[in-house]
N, C-alpha and C. Protein backbone atom coordinates (compact mmCIF):
# COMPACT_ATOMS: atom_id res chain seq x y z
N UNK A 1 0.84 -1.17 0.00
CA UNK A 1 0.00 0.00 0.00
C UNK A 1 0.89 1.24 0.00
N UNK A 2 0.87 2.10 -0.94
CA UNK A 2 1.39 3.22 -0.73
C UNK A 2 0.84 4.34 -0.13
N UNK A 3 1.00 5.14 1.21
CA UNK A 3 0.74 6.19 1.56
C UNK A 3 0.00 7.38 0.88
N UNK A 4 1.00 8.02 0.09
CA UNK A 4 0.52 9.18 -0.62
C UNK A 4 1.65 9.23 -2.03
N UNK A 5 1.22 10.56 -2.51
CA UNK A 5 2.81 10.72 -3.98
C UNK A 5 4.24 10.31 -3.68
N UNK A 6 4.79 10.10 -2.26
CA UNK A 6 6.26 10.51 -1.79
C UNK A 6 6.28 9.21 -1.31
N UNK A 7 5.30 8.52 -0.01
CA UNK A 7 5.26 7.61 0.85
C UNK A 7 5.89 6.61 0.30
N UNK A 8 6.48 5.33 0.67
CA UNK A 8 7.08 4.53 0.39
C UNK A 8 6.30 3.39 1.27
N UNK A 9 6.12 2.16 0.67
CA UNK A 9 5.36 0.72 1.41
C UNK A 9 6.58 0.04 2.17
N UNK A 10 6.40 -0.76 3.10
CA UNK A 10 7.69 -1.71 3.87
C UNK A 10 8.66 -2.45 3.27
N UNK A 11 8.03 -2.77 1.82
CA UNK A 11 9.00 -3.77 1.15
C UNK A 11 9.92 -2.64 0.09
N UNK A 12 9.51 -1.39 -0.08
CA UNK A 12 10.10 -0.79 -0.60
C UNK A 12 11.39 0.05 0.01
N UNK A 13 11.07 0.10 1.23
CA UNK A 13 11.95 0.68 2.47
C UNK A 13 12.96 -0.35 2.64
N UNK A 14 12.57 -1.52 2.96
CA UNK A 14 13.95 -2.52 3.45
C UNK A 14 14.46 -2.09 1.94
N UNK A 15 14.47 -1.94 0.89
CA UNK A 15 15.29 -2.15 0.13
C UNK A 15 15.98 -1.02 -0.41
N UNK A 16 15.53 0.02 -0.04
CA UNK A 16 16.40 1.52 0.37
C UNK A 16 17.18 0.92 1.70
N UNK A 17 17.01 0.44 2.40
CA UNK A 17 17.46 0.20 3.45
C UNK A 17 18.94 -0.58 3.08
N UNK A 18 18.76 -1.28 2.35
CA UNK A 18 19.97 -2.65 1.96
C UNK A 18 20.74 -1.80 0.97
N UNK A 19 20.84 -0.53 -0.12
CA UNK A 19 20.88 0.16 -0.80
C UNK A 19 21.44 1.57 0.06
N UNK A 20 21.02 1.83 1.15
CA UNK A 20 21.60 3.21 1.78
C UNK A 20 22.45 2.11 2.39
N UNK A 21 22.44 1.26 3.27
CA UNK A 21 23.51 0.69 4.49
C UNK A 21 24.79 0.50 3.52
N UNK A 22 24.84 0.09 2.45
CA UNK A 22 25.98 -0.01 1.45
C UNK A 22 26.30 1.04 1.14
N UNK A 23 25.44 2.07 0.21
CA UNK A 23 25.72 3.49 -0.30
C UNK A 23 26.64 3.95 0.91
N UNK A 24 26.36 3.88 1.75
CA UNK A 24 26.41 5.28 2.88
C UNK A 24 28.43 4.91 3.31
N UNK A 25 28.26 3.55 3.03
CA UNK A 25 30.05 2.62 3.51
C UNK A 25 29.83 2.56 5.34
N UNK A 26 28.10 2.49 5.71
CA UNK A 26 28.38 1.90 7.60
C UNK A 26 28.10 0.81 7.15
N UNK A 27 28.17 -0.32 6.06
CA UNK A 27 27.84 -1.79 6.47
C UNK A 27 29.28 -2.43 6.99
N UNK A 28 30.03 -1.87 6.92
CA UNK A 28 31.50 -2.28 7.43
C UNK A 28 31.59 -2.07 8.91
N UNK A 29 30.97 -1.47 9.43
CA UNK A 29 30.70 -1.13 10.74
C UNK A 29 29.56 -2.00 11.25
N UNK A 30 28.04 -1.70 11.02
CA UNK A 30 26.99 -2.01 11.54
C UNK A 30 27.12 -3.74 11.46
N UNK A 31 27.53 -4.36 10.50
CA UNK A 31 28.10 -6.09 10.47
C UNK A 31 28.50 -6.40 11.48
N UNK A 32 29.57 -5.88 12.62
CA UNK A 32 30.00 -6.06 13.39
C UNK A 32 29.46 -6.17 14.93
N UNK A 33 28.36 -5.31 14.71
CA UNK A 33 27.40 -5.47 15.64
C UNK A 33 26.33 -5.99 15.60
N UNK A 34 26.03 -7.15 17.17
CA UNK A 34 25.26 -7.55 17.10
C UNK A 34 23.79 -6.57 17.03
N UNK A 35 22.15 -7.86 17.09
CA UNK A 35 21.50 -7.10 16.50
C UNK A 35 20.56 -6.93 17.87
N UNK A 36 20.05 -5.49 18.19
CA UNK A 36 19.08 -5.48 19.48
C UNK A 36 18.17 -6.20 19.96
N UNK A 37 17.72 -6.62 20.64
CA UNK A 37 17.10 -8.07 20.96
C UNK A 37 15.60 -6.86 21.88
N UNK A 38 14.55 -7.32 21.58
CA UNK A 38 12.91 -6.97 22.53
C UNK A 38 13.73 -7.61 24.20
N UNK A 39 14.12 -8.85 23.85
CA UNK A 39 14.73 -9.54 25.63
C UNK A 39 15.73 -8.36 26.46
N UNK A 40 16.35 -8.50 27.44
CA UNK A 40 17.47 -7.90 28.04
C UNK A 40 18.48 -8.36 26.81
N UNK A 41 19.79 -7.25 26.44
CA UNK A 41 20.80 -7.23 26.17
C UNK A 41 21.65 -6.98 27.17
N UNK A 42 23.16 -7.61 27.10
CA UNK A 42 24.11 -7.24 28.01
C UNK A 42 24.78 -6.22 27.72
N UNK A 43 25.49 -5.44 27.90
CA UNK A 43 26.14 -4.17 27.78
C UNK A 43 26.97 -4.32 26.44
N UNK A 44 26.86 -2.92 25.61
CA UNK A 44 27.24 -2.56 24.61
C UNK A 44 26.58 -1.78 23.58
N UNK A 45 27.32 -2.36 22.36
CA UNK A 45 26.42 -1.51 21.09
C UNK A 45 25.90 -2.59 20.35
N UNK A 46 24.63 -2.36 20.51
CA UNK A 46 24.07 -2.84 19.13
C UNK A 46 23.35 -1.82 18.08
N UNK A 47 23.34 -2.76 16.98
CA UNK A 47 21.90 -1.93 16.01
C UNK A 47 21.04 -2.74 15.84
N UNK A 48 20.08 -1.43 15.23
CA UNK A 48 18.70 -2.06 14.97
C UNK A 48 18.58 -1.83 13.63
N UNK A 49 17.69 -2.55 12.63
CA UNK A 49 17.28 -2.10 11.39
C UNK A 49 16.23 -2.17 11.25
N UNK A 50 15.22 -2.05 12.21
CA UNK A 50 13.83 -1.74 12.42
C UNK A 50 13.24 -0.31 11.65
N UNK A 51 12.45 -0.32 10.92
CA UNK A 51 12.02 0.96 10.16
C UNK A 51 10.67 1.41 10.55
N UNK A 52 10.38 2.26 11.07
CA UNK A 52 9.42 2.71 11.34
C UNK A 52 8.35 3.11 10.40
N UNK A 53 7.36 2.58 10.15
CA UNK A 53 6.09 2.46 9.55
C UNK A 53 5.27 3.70 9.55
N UNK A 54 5.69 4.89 10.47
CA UNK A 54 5.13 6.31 10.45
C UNK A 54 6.21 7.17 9.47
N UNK A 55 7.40 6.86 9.61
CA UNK A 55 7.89 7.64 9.05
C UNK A 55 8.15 7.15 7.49
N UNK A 56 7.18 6.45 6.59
CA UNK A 56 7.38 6.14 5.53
C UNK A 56 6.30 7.16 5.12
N UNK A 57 5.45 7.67 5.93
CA UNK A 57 4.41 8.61 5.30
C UNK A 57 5.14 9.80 4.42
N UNK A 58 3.97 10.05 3.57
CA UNK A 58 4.70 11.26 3.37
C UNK A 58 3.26 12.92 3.94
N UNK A 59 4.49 13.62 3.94
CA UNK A 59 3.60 14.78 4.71
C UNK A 59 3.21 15.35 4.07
N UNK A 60 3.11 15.37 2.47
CA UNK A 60 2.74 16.45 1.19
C UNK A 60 3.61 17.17 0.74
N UNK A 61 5.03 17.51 1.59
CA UNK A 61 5.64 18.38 0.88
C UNK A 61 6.88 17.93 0.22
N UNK A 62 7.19 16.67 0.77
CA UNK A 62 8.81 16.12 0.29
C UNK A 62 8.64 14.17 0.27
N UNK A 63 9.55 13.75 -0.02
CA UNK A 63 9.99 12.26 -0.02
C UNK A 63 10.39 12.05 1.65
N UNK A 64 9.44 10.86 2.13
CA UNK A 64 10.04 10.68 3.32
C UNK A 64 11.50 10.03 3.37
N UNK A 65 11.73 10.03 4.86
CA UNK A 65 13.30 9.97 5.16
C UNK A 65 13.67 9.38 6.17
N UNK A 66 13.30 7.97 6.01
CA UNK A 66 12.88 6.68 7.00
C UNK A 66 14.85 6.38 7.23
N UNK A 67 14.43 6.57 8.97
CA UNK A 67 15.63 5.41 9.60
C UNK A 67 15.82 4.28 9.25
N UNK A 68 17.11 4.16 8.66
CA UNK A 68 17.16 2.78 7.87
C UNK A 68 17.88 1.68 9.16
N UNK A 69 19.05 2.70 9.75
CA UNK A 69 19.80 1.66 10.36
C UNK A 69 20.02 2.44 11.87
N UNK A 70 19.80 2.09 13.38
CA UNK A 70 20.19 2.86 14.57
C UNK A 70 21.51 2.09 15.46
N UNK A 71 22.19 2.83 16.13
CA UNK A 71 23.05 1.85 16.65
C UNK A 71 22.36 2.65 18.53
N UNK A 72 22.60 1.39 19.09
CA UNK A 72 22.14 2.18 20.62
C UNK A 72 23.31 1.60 21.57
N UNK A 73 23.60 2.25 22.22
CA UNK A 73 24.47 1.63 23.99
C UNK A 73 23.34 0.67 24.64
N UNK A 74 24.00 -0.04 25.01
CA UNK A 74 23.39 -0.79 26.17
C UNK A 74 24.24 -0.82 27.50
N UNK A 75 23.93 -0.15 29.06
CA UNK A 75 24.27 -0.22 29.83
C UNK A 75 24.26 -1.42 31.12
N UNK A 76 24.84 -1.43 31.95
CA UNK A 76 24.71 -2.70 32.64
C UNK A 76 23.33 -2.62 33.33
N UNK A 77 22.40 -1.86 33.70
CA UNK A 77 21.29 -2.35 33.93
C UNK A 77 20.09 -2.72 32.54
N UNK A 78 20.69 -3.06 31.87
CA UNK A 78 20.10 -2.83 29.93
C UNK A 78 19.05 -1.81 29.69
N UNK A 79 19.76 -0.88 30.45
CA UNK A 79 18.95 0.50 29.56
C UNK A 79 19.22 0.72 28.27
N UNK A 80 18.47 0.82 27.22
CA UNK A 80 19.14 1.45 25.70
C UNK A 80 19.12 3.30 25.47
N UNK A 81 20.35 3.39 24.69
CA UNK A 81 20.36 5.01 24.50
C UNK A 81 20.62 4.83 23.13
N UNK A 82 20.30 5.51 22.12
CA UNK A 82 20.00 5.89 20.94
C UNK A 82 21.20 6.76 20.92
N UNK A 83 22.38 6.20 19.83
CA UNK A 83 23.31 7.27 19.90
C UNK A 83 23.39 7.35 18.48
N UNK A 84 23.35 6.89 17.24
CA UNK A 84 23.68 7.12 15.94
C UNK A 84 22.58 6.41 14.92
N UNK A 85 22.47 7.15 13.52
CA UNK A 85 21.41 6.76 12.72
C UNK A 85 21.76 6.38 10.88
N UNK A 86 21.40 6.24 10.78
CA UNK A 86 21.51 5.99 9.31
C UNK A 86 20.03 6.09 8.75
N UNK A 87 19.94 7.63 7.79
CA UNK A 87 18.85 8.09 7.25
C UNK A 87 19.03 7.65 5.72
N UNK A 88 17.44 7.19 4.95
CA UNK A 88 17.79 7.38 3.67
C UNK A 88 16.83 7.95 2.81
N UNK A 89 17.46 9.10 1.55
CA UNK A 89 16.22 10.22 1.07
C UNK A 89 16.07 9.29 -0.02
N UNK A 90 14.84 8.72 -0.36
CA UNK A 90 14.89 8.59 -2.19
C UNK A 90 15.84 8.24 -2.95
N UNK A 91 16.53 7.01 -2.42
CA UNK A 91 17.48 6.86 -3.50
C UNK A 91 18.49 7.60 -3.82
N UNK A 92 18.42 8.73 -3.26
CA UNK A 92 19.42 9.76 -3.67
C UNK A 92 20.46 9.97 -2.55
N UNK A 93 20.69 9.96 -1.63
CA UNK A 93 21.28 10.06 -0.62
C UNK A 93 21.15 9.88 0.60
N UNK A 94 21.62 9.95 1.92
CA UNK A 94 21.79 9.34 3.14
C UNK A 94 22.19 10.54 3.94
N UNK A 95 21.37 10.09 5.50
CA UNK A 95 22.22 11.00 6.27
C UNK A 95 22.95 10.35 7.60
N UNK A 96 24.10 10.74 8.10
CA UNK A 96 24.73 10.20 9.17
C UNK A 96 24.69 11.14 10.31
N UNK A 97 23.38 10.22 11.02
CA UNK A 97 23.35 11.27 12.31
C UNK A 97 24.13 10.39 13.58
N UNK A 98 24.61 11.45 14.94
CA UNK A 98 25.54 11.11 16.00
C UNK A 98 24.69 12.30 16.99
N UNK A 99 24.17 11.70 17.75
CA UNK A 99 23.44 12.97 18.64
C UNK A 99 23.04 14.40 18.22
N UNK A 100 23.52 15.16 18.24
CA UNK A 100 22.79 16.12 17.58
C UNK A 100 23.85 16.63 16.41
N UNK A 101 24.59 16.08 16.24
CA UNK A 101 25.19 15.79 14.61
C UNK A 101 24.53 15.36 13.84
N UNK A 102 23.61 16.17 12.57
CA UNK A 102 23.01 15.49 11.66
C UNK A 102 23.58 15.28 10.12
N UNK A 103 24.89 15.68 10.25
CA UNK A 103 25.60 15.40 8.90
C UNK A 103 26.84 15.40 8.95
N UNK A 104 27.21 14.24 9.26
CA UNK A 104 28.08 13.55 9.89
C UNK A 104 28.50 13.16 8.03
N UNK A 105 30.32 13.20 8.02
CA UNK A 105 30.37 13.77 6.08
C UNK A 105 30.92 12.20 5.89
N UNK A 106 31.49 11.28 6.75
CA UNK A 106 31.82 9.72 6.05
C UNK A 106 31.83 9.02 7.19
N UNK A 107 31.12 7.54 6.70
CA UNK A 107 30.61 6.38 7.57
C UNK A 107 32.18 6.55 8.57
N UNK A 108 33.22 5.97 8.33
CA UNK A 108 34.05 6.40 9.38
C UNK A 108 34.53 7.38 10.05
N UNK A 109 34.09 8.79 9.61
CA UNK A 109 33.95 9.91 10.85
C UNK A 109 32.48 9.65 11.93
N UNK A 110 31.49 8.67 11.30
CA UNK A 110 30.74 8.25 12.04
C UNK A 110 30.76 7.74 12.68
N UNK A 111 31.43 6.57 12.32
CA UNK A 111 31.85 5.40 13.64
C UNK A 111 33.01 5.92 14.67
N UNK A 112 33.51 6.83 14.31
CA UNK A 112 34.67 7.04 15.45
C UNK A 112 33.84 8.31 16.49
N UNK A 113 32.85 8.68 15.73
CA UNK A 113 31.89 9.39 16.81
C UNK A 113 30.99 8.64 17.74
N UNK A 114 30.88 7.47 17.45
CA UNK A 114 29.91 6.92 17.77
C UNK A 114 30.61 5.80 18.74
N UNK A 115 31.75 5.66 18.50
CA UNK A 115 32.40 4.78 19.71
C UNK A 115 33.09 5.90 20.57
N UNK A 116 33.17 7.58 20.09
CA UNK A 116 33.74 8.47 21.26
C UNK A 116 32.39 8.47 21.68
N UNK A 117 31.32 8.64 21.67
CA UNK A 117 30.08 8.24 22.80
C UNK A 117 29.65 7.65 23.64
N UNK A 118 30.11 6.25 22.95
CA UNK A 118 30.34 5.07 23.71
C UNK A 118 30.65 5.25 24.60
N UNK A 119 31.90 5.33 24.60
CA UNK A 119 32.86 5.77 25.39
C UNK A 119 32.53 6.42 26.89
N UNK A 120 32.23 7.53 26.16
CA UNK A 120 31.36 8.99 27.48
C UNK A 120 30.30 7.75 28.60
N UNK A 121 29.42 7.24 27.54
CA UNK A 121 28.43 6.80 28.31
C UNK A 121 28.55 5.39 29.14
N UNK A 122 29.95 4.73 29.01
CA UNK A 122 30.43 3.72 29.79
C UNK A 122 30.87 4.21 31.20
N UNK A 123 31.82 5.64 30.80
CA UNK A 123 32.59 5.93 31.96
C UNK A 123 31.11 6.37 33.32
N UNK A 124 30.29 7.37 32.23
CA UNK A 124 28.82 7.94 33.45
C UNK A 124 28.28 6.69 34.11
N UNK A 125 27.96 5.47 32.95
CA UNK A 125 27.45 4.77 33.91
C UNK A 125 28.08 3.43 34.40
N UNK A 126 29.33 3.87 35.02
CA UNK A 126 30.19 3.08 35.96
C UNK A 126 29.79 2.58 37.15
């Protein structure tokens, strides 16, 4: 089912999805991590490639710009924190977000942001 002129259906998204995670050069990264589990996780990073089904809408004015790929911390009481994203526009390009970095310029200035986060959020929750 398509949404509206812009909207994109689920099967059309995973496959922007498989198409940005390559485009973008984080599948060299995100491979490495395991994948977030609904159960308790033990401490670390995982991702998710869960796509959210609201944000395939479109709002009337543009092509939506569905989270393709998230990476989160997991702390020792398995709290999750949302630290990095992988956006994808239409086929046309990607964005690499890191907290309130939303254009983050290559998958490995990403990942080295995203493990200096890590980082931060191991030492706080010691």
């Amino acid at each position: 089912m398509r949404y509206k002129r812009y909207g994109l259906n689920l099967s059309e998204a995973k496959n922007l999805q498989k198409f940005t995670i390559e485009m973008s050069g984080t599948k060299k990264f995100l491979d490495k991590l395991p994948k977030l589990k609904a159960e308790k996780n033990k401490p670390g990073l995982y991702v998710s490639y869960e796509i959210d089904e609201e944000e395939l809408k479109d709002d009337g004015l543009d092509y939506c710009t569905p989270e393709v790929a998230s990476v989160f911390a997991v702390d020792n009481n398995g709290e999750e924190t949302w630290i990095g994203t992988v956006r994808a526009y239409n086929w046309e390009t990607y964005w690499l977000e890191v907290e309130d970095d939303c254009e983050v310029d290559k998958a490995e200035n990403w990942w080295e942001i995203i493990l200096q986060e890590y980082k931060k959020l191991r030492k706080i929750h010691k």
